[in-house]
C-alpha atoms as a PDB file:
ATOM      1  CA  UNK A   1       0.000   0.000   0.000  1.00  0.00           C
ATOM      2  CA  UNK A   2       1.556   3.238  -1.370  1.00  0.00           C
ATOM      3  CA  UNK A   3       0.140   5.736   1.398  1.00  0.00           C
ATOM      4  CA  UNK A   4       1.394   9.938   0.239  1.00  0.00           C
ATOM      5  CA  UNK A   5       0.384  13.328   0.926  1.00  0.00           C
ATOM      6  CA  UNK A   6      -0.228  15.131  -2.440  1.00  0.00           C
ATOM      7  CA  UNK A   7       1.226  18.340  -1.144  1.00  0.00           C
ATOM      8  CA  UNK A   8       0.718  20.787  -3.979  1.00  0.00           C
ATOM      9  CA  UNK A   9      -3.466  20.492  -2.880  1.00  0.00           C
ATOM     10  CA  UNK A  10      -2.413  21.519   1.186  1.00  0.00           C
ATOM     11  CA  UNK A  11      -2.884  25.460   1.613  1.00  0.00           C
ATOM     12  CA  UNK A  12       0.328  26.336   3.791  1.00  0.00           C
ATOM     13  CA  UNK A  13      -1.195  28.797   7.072  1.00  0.00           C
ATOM     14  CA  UNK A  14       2.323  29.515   8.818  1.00  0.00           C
ATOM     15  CA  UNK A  15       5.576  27.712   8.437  1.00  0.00           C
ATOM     16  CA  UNK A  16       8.634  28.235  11.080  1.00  0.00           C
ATOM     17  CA  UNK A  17      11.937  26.740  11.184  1.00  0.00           C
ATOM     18  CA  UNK A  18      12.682  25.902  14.785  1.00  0.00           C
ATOM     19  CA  UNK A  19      16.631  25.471  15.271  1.00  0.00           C
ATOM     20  CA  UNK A  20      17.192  23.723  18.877  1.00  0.00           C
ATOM     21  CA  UNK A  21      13.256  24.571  19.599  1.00  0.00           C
ATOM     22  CA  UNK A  22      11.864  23.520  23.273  1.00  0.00           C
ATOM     23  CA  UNK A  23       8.172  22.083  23.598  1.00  0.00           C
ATOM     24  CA  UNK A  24       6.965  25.544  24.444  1.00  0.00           C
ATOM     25  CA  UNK A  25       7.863  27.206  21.480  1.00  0.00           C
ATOM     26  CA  UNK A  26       6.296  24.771  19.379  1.00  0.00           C
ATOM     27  CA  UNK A  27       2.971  25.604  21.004  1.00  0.00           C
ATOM     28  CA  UNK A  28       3.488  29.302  21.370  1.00  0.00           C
ATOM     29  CA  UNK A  29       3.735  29.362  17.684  1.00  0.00           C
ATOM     30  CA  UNK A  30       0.533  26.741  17.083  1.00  0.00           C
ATOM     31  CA  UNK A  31      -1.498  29.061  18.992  1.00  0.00           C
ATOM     32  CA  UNK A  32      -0.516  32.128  17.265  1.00  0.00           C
ATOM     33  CA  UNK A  33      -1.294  30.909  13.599  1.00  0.00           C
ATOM     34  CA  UNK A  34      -4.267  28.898  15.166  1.00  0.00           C
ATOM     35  CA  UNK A  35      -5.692  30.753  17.687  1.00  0.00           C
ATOM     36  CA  UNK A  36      -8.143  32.921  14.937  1.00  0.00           C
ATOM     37  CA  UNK A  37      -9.919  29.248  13.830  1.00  0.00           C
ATOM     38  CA  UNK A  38     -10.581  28.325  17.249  1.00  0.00           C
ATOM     39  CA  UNK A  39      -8.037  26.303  18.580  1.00  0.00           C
ATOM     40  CA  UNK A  40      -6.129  26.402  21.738  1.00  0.00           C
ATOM     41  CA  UNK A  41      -3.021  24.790  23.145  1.00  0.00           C
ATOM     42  CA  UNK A  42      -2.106  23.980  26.470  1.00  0.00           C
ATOM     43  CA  UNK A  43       1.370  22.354  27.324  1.00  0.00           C
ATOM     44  CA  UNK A  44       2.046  20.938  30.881  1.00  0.00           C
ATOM     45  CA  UNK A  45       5.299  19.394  32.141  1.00  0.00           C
ATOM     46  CA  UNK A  46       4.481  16.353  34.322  1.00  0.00           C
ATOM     47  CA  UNK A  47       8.102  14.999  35.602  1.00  0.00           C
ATOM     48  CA  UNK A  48       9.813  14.209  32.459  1.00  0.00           C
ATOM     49  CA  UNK A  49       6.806  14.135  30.193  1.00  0.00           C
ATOM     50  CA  UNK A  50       4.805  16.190  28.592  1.00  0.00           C
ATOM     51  CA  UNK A  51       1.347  16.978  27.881  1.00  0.00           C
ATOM     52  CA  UNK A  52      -0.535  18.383  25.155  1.00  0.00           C
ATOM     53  CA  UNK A  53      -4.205  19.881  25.147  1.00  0.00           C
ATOM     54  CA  UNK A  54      -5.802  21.154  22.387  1.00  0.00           C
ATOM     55  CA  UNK A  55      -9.156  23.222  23.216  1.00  0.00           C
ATOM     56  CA  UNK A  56     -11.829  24.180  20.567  1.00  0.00           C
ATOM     57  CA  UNK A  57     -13.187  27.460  21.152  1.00  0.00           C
ATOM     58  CA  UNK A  58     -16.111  27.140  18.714  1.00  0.00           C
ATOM     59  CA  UNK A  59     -17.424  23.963  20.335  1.00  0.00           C
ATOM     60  CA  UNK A  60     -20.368  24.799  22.238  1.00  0.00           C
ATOM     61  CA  UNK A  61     -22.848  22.107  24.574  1.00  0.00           C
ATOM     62  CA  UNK A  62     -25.863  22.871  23.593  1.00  0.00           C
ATOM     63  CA  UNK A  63     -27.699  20.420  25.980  1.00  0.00           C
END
């Protein structure tokens, strides 16, 4: 199974070269380009590890 992104289709909405980048930067710069559509992130150092939230702003419970 031959499995490929055809890239030429993908609209680019940032692009950043990260030289020696930590976790947080990587998220400071998702929520900058992101932040406008809706999305959130949320990093959190547990110990060693990481974690990663994503939060959608335009989801709303409507029960």
């Amino acid at each position: 199974m031959n499995v490929s992104a055809d890239h030429e289709k993908l609209i680019t909405l940032a692009q950043r070269r990260f030289d020696g980048f930590t976790p947080y930067q990587v998220v400071t710069f998702l929520n900058q380009v992101l932040k406008e559509r809706g999305f959130i992130f949320g990093l959190r150092q547990m110990a060693s590890d990481y974690e990663l939230t994503i939060y959608d702003m335009n989801f709303h419970d409507e029960s």
